[in-house]
Protein backbone atom coordinates (compact mmCIF):
# COMPACT_ATOMS: atom_id res chain seq x y z
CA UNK A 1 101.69 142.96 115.89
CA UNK A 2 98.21 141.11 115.75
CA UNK A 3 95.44 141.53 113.57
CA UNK A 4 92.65 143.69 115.32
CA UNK A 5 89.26 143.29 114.63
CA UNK A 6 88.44 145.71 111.98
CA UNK A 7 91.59 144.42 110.32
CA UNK A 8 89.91 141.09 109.72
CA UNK A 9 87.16 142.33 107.14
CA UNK A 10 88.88 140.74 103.73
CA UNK A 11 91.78 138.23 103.18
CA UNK A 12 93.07 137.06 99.43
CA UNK A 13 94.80 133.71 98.72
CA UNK A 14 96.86 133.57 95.90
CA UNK A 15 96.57 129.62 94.04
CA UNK A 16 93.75 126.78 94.70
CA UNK A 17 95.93 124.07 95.39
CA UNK A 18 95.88 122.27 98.41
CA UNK A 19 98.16 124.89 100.42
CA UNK A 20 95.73 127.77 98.86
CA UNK A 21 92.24 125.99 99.58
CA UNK A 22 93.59 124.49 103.32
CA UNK A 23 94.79 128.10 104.09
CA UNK A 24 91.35 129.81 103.10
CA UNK A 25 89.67 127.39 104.83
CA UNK A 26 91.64 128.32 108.01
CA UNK A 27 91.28 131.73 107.03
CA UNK A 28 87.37 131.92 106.47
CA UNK A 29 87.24 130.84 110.63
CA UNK A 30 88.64 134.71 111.11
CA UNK A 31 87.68 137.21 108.17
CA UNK A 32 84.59 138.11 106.42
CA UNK A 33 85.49 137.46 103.10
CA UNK A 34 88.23 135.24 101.80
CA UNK A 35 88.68 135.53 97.66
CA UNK A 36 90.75 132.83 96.45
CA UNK A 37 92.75 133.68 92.93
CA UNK A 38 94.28 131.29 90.58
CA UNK A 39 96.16 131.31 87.19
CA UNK A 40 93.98 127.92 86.35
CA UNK A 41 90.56 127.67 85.04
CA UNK A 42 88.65 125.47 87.38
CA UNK A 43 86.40 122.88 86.19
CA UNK A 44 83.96 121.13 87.47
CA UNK A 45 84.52 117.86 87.87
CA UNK A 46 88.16 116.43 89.01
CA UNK A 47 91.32 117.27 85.99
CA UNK A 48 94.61 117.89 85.71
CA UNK A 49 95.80 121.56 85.47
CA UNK A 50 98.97 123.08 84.44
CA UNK A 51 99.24 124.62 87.65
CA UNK A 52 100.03 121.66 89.34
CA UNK A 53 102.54 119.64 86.96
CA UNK A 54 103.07 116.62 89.37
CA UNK A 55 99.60 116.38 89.86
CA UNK A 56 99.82 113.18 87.41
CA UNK A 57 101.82 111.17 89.92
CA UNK A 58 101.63 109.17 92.94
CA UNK A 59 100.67 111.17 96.17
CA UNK A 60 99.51 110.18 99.61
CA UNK A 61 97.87 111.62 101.83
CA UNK A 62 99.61 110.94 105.47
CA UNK A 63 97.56 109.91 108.54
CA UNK A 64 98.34 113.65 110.33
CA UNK A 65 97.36 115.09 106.89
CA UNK A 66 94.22 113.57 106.79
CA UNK A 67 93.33 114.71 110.34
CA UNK A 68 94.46 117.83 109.46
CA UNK A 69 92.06 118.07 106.18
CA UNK A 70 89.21 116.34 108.87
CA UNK A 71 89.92 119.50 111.54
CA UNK A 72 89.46 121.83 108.78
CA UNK A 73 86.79 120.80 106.70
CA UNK A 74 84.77 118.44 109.07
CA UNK A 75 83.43 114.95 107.00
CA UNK A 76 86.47 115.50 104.46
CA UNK A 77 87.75 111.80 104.25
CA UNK A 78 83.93 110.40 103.96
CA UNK A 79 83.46 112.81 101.43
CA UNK A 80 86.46 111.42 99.67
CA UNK A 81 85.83 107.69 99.85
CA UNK A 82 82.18 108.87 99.02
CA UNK A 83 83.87 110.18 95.28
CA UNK A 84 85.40 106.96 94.97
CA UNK A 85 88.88 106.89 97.13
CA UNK A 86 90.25 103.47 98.04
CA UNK A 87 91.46 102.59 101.65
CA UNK A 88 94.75 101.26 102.08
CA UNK A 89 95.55 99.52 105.99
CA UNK A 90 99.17 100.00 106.35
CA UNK A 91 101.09 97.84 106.72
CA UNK A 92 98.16 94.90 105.73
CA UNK A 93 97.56 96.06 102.17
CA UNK A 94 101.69 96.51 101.32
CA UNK A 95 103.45 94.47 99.09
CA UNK A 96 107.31 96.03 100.49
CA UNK A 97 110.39 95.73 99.35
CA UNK A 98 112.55 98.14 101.38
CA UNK A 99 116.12 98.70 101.18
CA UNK A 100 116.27 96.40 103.91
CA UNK A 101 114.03 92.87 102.45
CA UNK A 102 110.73 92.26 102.36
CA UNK A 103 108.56 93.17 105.11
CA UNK A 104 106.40 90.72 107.12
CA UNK A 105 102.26 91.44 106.77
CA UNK A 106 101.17 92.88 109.77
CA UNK A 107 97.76 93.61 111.13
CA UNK A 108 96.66 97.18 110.11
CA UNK A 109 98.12 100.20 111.71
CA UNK A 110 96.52 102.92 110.14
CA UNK A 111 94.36 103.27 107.17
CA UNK A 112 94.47 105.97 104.74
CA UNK A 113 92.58 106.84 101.27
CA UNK A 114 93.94 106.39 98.40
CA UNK A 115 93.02 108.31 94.79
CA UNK A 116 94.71 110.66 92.62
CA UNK A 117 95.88 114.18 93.61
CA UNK A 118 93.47 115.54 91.12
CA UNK A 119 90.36 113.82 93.28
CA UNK A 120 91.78 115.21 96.30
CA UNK A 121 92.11 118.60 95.44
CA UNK A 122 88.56 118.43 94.24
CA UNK A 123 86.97 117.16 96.94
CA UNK A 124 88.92 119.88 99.15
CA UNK A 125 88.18 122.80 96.61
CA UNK A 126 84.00 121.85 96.92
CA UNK A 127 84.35 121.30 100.28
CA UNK A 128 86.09 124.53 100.89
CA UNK A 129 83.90 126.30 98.02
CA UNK A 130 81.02 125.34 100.63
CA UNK A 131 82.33 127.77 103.69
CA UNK A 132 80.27 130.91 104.08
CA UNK A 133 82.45 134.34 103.05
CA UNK A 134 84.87 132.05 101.00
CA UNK A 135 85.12 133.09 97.12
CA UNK A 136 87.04 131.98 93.87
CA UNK A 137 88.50 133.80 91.22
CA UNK A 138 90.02 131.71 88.64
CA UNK A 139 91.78 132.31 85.27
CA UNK A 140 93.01 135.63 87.15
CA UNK A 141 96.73 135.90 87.28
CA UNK A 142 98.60 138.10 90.00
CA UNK A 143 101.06 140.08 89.05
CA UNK A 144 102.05 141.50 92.39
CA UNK A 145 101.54 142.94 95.94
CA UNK A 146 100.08 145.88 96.97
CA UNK A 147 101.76 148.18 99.55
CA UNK A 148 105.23 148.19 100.40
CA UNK A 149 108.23 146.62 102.84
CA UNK A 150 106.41 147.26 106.05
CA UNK A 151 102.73 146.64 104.64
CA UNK A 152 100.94 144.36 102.05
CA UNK A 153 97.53 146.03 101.18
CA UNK A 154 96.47 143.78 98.51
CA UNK A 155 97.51 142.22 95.27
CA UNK A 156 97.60 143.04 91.91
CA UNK A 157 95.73 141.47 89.03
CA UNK A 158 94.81 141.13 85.55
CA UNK A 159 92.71 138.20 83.57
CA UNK A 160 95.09 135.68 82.65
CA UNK A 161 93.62 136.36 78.62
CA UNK A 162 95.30 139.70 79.54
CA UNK A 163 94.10 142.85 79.79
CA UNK A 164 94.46 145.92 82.51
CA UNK A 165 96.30 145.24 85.92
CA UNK A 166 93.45 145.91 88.67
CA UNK A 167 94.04 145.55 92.72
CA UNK A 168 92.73 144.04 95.26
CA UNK A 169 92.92 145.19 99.09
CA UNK A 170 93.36 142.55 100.95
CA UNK A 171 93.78 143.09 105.28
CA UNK A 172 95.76 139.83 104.92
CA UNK A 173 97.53 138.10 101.58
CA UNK A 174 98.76 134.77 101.97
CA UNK A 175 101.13 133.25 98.74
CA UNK A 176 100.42 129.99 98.12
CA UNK A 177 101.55 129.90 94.02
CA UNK A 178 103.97 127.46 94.57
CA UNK A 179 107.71 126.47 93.62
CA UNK A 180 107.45 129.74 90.42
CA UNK A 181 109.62 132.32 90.48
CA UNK A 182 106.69 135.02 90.56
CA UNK A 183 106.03 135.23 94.06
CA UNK A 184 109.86 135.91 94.60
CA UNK A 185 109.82 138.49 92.12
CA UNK A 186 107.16 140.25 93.73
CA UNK A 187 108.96 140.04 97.37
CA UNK A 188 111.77 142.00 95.42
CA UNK A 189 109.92 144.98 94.12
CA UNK A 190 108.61 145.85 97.63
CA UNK A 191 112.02 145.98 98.61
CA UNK A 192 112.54 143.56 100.72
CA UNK A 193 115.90 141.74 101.01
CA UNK A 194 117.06 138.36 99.63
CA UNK A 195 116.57 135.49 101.77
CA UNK A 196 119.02 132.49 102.35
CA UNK A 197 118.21 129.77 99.67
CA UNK A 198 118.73 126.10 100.68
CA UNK A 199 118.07 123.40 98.00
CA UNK A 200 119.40 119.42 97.97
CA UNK A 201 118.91 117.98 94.55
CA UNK A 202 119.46 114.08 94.08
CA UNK A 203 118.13 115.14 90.51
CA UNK A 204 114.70 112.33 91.13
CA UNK A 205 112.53 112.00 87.77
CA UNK A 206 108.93 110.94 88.16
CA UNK A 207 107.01 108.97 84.91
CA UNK A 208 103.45 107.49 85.64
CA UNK A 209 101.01 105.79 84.02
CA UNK A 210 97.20 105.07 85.11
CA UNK A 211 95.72 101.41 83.96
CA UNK A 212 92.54 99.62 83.92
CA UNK A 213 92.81 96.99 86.92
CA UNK A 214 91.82 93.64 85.46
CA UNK A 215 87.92 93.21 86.09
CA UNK A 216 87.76 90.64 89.32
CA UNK A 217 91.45 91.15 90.30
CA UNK A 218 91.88 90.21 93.65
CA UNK A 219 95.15 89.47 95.78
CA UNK A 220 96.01 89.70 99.34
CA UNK A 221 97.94 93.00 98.61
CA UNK A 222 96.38 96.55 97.33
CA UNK A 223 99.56 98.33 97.07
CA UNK A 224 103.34 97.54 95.70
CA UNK A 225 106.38 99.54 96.47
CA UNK A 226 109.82 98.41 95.31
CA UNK A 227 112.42 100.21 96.70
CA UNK A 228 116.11 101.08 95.56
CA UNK A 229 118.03 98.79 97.38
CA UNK A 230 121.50 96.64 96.86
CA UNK A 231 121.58 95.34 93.41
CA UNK A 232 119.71 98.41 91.77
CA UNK A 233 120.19 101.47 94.38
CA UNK A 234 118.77 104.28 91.75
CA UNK A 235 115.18 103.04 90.82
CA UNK A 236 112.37 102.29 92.37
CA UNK A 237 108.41 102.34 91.71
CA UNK A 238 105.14 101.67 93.08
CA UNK A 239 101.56 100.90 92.14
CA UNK A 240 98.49 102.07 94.17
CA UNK A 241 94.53 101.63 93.20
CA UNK A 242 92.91 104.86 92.74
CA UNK A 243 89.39 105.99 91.86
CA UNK A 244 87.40 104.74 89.08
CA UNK A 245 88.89 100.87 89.04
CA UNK A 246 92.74 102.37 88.28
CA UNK A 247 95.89 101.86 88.99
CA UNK A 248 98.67 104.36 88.95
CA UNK A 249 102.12 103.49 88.80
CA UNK A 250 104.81 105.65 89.32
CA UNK A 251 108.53 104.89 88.34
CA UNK A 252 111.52 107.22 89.46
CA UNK A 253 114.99 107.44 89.18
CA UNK A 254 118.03 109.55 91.25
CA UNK A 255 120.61 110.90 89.90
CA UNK A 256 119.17 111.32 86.33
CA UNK A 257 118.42 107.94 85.52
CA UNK A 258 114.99 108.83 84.92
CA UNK A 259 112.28 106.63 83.78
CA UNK A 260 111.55 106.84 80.23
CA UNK A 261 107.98 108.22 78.79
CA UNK A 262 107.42 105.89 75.92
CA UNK A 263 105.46 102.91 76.89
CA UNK A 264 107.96 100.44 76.02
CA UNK A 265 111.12 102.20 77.74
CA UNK A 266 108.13 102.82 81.11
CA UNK A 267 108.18 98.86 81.23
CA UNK A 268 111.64 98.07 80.56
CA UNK A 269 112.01 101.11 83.51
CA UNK A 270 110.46 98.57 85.62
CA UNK A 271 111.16 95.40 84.56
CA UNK A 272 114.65 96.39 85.74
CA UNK A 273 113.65 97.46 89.46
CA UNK A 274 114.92 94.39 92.17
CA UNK A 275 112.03 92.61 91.65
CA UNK A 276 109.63 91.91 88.92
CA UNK A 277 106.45 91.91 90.77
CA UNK A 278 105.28 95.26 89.92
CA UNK A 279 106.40 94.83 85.59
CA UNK A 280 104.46 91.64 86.02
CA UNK A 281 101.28 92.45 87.69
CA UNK A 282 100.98 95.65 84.96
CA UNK A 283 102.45 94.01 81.97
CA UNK A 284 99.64 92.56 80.20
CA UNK A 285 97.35 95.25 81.94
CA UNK A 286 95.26 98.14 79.90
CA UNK A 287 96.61 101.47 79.81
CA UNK A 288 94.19 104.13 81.07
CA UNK A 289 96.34 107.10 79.40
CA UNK A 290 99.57 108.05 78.66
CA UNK A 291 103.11 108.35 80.41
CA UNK A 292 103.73 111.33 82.11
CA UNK A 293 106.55 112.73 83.36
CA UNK A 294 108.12 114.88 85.76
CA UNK A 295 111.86 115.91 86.70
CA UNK A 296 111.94 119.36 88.98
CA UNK A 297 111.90 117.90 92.09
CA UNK A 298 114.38 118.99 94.50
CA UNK A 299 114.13 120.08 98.11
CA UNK A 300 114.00 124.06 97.85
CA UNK A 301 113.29 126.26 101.12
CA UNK A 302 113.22 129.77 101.48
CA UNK A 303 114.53 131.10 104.31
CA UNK A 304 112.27 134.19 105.12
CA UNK A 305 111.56 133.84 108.45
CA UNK A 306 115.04 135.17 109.05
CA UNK A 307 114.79 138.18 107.16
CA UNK A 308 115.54 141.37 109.13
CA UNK A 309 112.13 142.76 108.18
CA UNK A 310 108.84 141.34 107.30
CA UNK A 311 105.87 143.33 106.09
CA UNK A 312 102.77 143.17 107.92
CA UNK A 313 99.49 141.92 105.83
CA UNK A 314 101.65 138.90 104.65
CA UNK A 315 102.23 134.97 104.65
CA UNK A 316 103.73 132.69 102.50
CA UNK A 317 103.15 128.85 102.79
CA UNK A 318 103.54 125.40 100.52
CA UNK A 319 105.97 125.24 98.39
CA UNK A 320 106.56 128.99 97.80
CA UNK A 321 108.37 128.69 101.26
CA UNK A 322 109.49 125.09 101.58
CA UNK A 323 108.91 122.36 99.03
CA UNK A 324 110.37 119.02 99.61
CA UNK A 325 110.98 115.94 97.23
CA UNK A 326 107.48 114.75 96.35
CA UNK A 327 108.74 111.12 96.39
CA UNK A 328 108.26 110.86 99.96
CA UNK A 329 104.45 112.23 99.90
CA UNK A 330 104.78 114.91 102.44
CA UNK A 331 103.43 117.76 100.59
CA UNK A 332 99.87 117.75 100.57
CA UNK A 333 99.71 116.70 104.57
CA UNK A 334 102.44 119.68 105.36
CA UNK A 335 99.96 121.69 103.96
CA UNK A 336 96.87 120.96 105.82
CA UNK A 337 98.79 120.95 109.11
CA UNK A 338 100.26 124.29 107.85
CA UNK A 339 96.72 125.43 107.72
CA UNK A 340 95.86 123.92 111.30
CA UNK A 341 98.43 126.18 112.85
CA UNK A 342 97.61 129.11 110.91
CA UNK A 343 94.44 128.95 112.16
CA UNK A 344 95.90 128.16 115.97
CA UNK A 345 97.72 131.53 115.38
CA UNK A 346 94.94 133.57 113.86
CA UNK A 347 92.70 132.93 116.84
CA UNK A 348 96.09 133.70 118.85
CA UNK A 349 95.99 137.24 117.14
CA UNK A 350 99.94 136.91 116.14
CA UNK A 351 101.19 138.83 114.07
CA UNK A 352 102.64 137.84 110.45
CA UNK A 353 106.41 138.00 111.37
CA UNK A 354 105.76 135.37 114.59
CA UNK A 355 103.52 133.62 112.26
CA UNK A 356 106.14 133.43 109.26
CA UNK A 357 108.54 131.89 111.74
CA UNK A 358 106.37 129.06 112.91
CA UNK A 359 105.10 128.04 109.77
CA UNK A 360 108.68 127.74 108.79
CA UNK A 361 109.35 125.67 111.93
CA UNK A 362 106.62 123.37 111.14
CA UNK A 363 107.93 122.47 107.84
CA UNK A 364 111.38 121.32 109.47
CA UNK A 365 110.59 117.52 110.52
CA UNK A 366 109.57 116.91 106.12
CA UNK A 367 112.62 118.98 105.61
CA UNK A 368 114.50 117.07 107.63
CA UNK A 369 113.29 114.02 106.34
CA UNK A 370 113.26 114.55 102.59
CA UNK A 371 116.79 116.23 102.23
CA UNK A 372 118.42 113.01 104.51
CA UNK A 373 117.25 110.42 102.62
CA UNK A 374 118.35 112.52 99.29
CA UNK A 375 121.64 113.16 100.36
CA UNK A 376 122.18 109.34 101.22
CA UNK A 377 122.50 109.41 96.98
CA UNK A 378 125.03 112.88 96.64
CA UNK A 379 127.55 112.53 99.03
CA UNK A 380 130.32 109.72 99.98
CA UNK A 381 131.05 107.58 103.37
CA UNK A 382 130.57 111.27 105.42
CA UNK A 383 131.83 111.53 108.62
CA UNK A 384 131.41 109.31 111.29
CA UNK A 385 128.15 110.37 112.91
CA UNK A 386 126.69 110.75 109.64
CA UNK A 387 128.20 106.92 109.21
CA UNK A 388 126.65 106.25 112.47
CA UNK A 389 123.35 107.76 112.23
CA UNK A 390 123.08 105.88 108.44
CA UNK A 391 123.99 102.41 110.31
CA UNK A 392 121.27 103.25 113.28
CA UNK A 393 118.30 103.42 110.86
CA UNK A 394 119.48 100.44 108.02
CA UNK A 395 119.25 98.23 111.40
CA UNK A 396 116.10 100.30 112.61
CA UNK A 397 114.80 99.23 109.15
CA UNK A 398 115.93 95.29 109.58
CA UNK A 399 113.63 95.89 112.63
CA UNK A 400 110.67 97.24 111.30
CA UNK A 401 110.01 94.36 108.77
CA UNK A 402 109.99 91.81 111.06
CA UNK A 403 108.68 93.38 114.38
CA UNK A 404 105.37 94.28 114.53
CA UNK A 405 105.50 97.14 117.39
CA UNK A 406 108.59 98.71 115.96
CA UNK A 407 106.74 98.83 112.54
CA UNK A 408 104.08 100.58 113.84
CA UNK A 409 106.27 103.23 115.22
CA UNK A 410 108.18 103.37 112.16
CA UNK A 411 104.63 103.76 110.42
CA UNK A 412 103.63 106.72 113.09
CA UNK A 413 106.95 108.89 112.51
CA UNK A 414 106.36 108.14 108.47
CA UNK A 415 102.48 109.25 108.88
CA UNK A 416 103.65 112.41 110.48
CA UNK A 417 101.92 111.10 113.75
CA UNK A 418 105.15 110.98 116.17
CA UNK A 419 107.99 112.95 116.03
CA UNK A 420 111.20 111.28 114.36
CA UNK A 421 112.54 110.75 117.60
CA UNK A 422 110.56 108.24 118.61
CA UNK A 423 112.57 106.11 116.56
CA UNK A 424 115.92 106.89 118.83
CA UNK A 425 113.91 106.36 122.19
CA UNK A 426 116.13 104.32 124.80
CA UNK A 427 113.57 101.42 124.62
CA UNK A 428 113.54 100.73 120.81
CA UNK A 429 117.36 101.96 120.55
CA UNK A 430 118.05 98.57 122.62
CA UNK A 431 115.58 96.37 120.40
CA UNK A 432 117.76 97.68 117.38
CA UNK A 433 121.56 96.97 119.36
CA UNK A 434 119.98 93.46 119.51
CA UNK A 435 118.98 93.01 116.22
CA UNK A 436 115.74 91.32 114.86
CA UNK A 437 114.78 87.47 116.03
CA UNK A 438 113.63 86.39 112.07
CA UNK A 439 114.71 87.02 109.02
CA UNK A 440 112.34 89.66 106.72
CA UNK A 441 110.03 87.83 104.74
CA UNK A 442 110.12 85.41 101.76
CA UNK A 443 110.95 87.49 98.62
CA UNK A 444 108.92 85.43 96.59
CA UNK A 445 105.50 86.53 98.48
């Protein structure tokens, strides 16, 4: 069932992070109105909020997320650079140490900006803040839907200060509140049945830190990632410029060996990754803030699309249907593009069931890709395809560092601009039987 035209008059979104603002601004191309409601206050300038705990860490925004964010809010990434984003060519601008070696410096690929998550959702929250029929509501906490198992009305509300519950009708509600139990809860008392829960925990911990870059620093490299890798294949870290003259570094751990967030235990975290460039460069550098960290970070999807019934009036996207391991920087792009096909399907006039199932099929290739590499730490030799398949992409990898055409495929499925299988085409599967024709490059670059 499809939305008909006087059905189209009012839609709510529940949470103002990027899945929230992305969706209204897909919705706000079909309805009248489109209230946006979060828990948060929002400010008025860029800052962390509670709402989004891993804000505080590194994120990226992939080369199909940014064209996603471009499609939806035309001039997006020159309004981001314009608040002070940094580009970063990949691979130029990488200082790489893969599981695999060093990789060689290629010419740019692609180029991507780089800044903090809390600059990003910003610039998307003014930009979307800017789209006629498209209003905010914040410090408002929801408390629940409206309706029942074949029909979502609206949602329930109350000021987050408290106070009496009030509702909204809504022709269309879409959940974006994230990994919290709430939105579950609220499935529940409509009646609707439990879905199947899949989650893959390699247990990751996040700690950051933001620093001052030394005035007139200036290298060939703009970004370091160290890897885990043989001789330390827990840890790794990474250090990318940001807004306002920064650095962040991030640190993580699997398994629970978690970075530390005292200052002293944050560098001895990364003193001890496999190679010393990244302690070094931020050793004797100027803290711009404390460590932060961060630990619940496991892959957690909810499989509602398969649910024998599915009210009309309702969507659920982000991470309050699929959230994967933020380490591998997939969230805020799988919710742009999550956006882009909403709005594909809105013009469509689908109906919310059809709809639920593709969004949930668009989320696969992150899932896919998150929960892989995390099981690589949980489980032992496998079987032999797994074996196989594990064997394909360390020599895939070999590849990549020293070939410049196979990196920039590699770099196309890891921008979420090919599909993964590009990396198993016949061509490049006999480039990887032969192996690469020089070693990766000098550790000591």
């Amino acid at each position: 069932m499809g939305f008909a035209v006087e059905e189209r008059e009012h839609a709510v979104v529940i949470g103002a992070g990027i899945a929230g603002l992305t969706a209204a601004a897909a919705l706000a191309d079909v309805f009248e109105r489109v209230t946006v409601l979060e828990r948060d206050a929002l400010g008025e300038a860029p800052g962390f909020r509670p709402g989004v705990p891993q804000s505080r860490h590194l994120h990226s925004l992939m080369g199909a997320g940014q064209r996603a964010l471009d499609a939806l809010l035309p001039g997006f990434t020159e309004r981001l650079y314009g608040a002070g984003a940094v580009p970063l060519r990949t691979p130029y601008d990488h200082l790489w140490l893969s599981p695999a070696g060093w990789c060689h410096r290629f010419a740019p690929s692609h180029t991507v900006p780089s800044a903090t998550r809390e600059l990003v959702e910003y610039v998307v929250r003014t930009s979307v803040a800017e789209i006629d029929g498209v209003g905010f509501r914040d410090r408002t906490e929801t408390v629940g839907f409206a309706g029942d198992a074949e029909r979502v009305t609206g949602v329930r509300v109350r000021a987050r200060d408290g106070g009496q519950v009030d509702e909204i009708s809504a022709d269309l509600v879409v959940n974006a509140s994230g990994r919290g139990p709430g939105g579950r809860g609220w499935l529940r008392a409509l009646g609707l049945a439990e879905p199947e829960v899949e989650r893959t925990d390699s247990r990751p911990g996040y700690s950051s830190r933001l620093y001052e870059m030394p005035e007139g620093f200036a290298d060939e490299w703009r970004i370091i990632s160290i890897q885990p890798g043989e001789g330390q294949p827990l840890r790794g870290g990474a250090l990318v410029p940001v807004e306002g003259g920064r650095w962040l570094v991030s640190l993580y751990g699997y398994l629970d060996d978690h970075p530390p967030v005292d200052a002293e235990g944050f560098l001895e975290f990364a003193r001890s990754l496999r190679h010393p460039v990244l302690h070094d460069v931020v050793r004797d550098a100027v803290p711009a803030g404390p460590v932060h960290g961060f630990r619940h970070m496991a892959n957690e999807r909810y499989r509602y699309e398969d649910l024998p019934a599915w009210p009309d009036g309702l969507l659920l996207v982000g991470d309050a249907v699929c959230a994967v391991n933020p380490v591998y920087a997939q969230g805020m792009s799988m919710a742009a593009m999550t956006a882009v096909t909403l709005r594909r399907l809105l013009g469509e006039g689908a109906g919310c069931r059809a709809m639920q199932k593709e969004i949930a099929a668009g989320n696969e290739r992150a899932w896919q890709v998150a929960t892989g590499a995390d099981l690589a730490y949980l489980a032992d030799a496998g079987d032999a395809g797994s074996r196989d398949a594990g064997e394909y992409m360390r020599r895939l990898m070999e590849l990549a560092l020293v070939d410049a055409e196979v990196n920039r495929t590699f770099f196309d499925v890891m921008m979420m601009l090919a599909e993964p299988d590009a990396l198993a085409s016949p061509e490049l599967a006999a480039r990887v039987a032969r192996g690469p024709a020089r070693p990766p490059a000098d550790p000591a670059c």
